[in-house]
Protein backbone atom coordinates (compact mmCIF):
# COMPACT_ATOMS: atom_id res chain seq x y z
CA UNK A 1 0.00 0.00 0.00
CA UNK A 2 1.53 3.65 -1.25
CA UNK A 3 1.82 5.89 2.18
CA UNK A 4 -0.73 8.20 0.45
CA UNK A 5 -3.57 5.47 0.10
CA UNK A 6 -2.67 4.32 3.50
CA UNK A 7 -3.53 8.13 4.90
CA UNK A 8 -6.52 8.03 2.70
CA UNK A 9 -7.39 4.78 3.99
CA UNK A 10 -6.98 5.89 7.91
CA UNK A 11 -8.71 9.72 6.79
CA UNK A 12 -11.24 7.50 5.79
CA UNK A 13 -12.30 4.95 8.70
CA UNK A 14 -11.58 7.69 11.34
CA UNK A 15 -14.22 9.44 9.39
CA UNK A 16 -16.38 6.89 9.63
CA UNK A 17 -16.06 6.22 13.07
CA UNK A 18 -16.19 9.71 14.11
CA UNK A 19 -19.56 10.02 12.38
CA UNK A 20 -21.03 7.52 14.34
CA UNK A 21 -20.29 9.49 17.56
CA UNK A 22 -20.69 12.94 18.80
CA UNK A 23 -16.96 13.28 18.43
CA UNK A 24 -16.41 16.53 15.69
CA UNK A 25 -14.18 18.24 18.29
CA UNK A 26 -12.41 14.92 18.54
CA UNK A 27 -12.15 14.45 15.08
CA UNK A 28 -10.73 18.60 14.60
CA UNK A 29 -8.08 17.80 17.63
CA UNK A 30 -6.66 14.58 15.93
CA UNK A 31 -6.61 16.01 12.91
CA UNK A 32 -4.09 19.02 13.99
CA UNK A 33 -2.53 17.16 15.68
CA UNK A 34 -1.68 14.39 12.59
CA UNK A 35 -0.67 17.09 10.93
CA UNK A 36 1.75 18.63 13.58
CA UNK A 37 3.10 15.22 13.40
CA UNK A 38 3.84 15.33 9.91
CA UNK A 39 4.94 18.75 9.41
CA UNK A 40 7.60 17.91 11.68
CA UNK A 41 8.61 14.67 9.77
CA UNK A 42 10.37 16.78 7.06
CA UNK A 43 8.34 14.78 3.98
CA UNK A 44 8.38 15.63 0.41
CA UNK A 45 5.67 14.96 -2.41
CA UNK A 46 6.45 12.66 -4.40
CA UNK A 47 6.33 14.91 -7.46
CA UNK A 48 9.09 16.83 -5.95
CA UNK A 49 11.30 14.22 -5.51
CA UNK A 50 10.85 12.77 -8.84
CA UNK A 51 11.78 16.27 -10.43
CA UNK A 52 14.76 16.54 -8.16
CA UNK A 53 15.69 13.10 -9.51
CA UNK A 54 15.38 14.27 -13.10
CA UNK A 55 17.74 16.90 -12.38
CA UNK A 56 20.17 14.95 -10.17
CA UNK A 57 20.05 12.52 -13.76
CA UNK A 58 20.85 15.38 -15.96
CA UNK A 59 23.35 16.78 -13.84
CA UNK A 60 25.09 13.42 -13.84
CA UNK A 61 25.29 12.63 -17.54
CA UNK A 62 26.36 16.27 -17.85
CA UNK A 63 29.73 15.84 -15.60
CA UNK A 64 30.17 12.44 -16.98
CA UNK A 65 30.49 14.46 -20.35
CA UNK A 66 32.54 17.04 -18.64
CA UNK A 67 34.85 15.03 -17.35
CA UNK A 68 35.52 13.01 -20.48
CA UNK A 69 36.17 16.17 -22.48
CA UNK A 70 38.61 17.25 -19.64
CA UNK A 71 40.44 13.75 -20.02
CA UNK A 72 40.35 14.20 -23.70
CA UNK A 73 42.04 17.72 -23.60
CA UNK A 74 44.68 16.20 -20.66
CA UNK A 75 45.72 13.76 -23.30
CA UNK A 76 46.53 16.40 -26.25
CA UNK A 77 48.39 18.39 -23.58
């Protein structure tokens, strides 16, 4: 299960269990303080990372090149 599907999954049943009960300030309480839990777990979205990956790639293949061309121009030296 992908960590967001398992929040939407436990979003979900404490929804439903909250609506069975007179419990909204409960329900506002936990939900603050999930997400004070989180915010201090120093996450990223997923489509962040992947972009940051991307350009980690790029940057890569562009030193590889970089440092072949600098090997290239030791050797006419």
């Amino acid at each position: 299960m992908t960590d967001k599907r398992l929040f939407e999954e436990i979003d979900r049943r404490m929804k439903e269990i909250l609506a069975r009960s007179p419990a909204a300030d409960l329900e506002k309480n936990l939900r603050a303080l999930m997400q004070s839990a989180f915010s201090r777990l120093d996450l990223v979205a997923r489509e962040e990372f992947d972009v940051q990956r991307e350009v980690l790639a790029r940057t890569r293949a562009k030193l590889a090149e970089l440092e072949a061309k600098l090997a290239e121009l030791e050797k006419k030296l």
